[in-house]
C-alpha atoms as a PDB file:
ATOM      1  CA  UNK A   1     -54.365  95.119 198.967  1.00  0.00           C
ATOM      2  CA  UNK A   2     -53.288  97.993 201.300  1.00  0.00           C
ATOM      3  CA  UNK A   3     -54.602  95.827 204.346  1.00  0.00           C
ATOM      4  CA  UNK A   4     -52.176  92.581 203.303  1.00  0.00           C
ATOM      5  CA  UNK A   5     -49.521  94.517 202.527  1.00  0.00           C
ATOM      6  CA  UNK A   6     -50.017  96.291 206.462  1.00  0.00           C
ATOM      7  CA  UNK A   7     -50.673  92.803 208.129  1.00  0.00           C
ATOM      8  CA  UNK A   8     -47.654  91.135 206.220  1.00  0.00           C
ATOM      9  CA  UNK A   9     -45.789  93.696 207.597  1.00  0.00           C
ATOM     10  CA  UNK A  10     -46.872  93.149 211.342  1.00  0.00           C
ATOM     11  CA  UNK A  11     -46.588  89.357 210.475  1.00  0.00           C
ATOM     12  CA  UNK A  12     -43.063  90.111 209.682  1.00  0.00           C
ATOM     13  CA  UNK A  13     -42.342  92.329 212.738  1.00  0.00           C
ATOM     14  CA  UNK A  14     -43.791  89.182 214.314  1.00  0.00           C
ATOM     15  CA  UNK A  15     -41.649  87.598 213.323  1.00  0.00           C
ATOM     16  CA  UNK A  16     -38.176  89.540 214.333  1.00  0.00           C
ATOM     17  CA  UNK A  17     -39.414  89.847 217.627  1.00  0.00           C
ATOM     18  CA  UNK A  18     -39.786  85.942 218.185  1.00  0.00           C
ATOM     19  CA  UNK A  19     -36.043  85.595 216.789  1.00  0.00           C
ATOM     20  CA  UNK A  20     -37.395  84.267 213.289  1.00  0.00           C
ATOM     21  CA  UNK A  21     -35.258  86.442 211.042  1.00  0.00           C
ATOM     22  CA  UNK A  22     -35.328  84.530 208.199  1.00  0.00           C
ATOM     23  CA  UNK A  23     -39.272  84.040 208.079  1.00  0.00           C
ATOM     24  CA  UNK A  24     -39.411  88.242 208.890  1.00  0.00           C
ATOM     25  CA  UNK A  25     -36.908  88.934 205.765  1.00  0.00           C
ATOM     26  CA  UNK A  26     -39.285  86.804 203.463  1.00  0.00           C
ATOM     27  CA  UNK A  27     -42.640  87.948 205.236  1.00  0.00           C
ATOM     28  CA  UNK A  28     -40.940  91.952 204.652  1.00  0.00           C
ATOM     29  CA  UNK A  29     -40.228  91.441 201.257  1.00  0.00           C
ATOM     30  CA  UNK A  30     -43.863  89.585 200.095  1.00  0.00           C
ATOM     31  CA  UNK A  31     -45.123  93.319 202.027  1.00  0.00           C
ATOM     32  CA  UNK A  32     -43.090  95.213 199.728  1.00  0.00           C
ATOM     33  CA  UNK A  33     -44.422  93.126 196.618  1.00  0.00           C
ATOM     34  CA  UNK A  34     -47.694  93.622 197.551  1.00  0.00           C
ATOM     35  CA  UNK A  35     -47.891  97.171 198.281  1.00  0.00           C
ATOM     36  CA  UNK A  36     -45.977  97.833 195.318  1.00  0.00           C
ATOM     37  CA  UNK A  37     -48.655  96.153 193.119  1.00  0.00           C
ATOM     38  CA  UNK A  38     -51.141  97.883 194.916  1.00  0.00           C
ATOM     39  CA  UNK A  39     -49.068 101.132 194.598  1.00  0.00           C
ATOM     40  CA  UNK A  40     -48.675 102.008 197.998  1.00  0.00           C
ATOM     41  CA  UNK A  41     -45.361 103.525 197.565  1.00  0.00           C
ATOM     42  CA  UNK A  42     -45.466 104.901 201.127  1.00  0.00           C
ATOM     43  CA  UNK A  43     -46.077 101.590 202.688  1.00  0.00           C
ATOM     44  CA  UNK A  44     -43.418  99.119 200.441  1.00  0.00           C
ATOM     45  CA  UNK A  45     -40.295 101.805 201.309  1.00  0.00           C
ATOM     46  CA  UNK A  46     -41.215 101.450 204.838  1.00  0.00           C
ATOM     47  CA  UNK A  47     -41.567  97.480 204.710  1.00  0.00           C
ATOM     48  CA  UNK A  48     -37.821  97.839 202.807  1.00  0.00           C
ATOM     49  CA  UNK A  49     -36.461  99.816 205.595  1.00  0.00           C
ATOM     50  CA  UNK A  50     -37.796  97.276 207.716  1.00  0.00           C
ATOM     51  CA  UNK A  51     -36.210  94.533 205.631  1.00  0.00           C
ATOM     52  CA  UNK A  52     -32.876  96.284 206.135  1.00  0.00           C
ATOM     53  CA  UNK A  53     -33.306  95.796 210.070  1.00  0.00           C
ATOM     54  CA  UNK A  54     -34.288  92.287 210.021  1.00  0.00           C
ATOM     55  CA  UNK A  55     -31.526  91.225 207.841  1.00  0.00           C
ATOM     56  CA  UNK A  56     -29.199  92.668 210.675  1.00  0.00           C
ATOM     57  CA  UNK A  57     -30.927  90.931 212.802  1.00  0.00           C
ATOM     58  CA  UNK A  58     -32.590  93.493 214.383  1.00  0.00           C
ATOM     59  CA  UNK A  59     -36.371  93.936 215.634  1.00  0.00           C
ATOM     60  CA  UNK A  60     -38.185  97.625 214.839  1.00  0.00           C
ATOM     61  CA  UNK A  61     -40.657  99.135 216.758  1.00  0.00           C
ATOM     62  CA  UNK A  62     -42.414 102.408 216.022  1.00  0.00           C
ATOM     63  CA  UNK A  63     -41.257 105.125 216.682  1.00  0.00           C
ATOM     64  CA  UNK A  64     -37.610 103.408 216.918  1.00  0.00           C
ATOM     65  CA  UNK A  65     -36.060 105.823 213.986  1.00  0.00           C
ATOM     66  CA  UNK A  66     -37.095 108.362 215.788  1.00  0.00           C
ATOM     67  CA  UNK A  67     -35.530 107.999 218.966  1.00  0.00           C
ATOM     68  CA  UNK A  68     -32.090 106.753 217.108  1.00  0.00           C
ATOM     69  CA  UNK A  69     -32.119 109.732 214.963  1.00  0.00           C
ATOM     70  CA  UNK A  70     -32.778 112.275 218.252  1.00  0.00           C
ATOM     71  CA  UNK A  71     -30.075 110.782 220.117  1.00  0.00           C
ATOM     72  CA  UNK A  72     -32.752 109.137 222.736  1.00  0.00           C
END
């Protein structure tokens, strides 16, 4: 379950970055679901924060926080 819930969550930042922001919202949240179930706690808050971005219409990368939060 750990694996689905990481490749949803690459489908969904897939997603974002082609412009599909709708599909990456629903793809994000069916992440969340499933690594909830699988209780990968660690994994679904990330896929939320994720979630957060695409509904601004917004892509993430790693490492993006990161850089926002040091000012970079």
């Amino acid at each position: 379950k750990e694996k689905s819930a990481l490749l949803l969550g690459t489908l969904a930042a897939a997603y974002a970055e082609a412009g599909r922001f709708d599909e990456a919202v629903q793809t994000g949240g069916k992440a969340v679901a499933v690594a909830e179930a699988a209780g990968e706690t660690t994994i679904a808050a990330n896929n939320r924060e994720y979630v957060k971005w695409y509904q601004a219409r917004k892509t993430w990368r790693e490492g993006q926080a990161q850089r926002a939060s040091s000012g970079n």
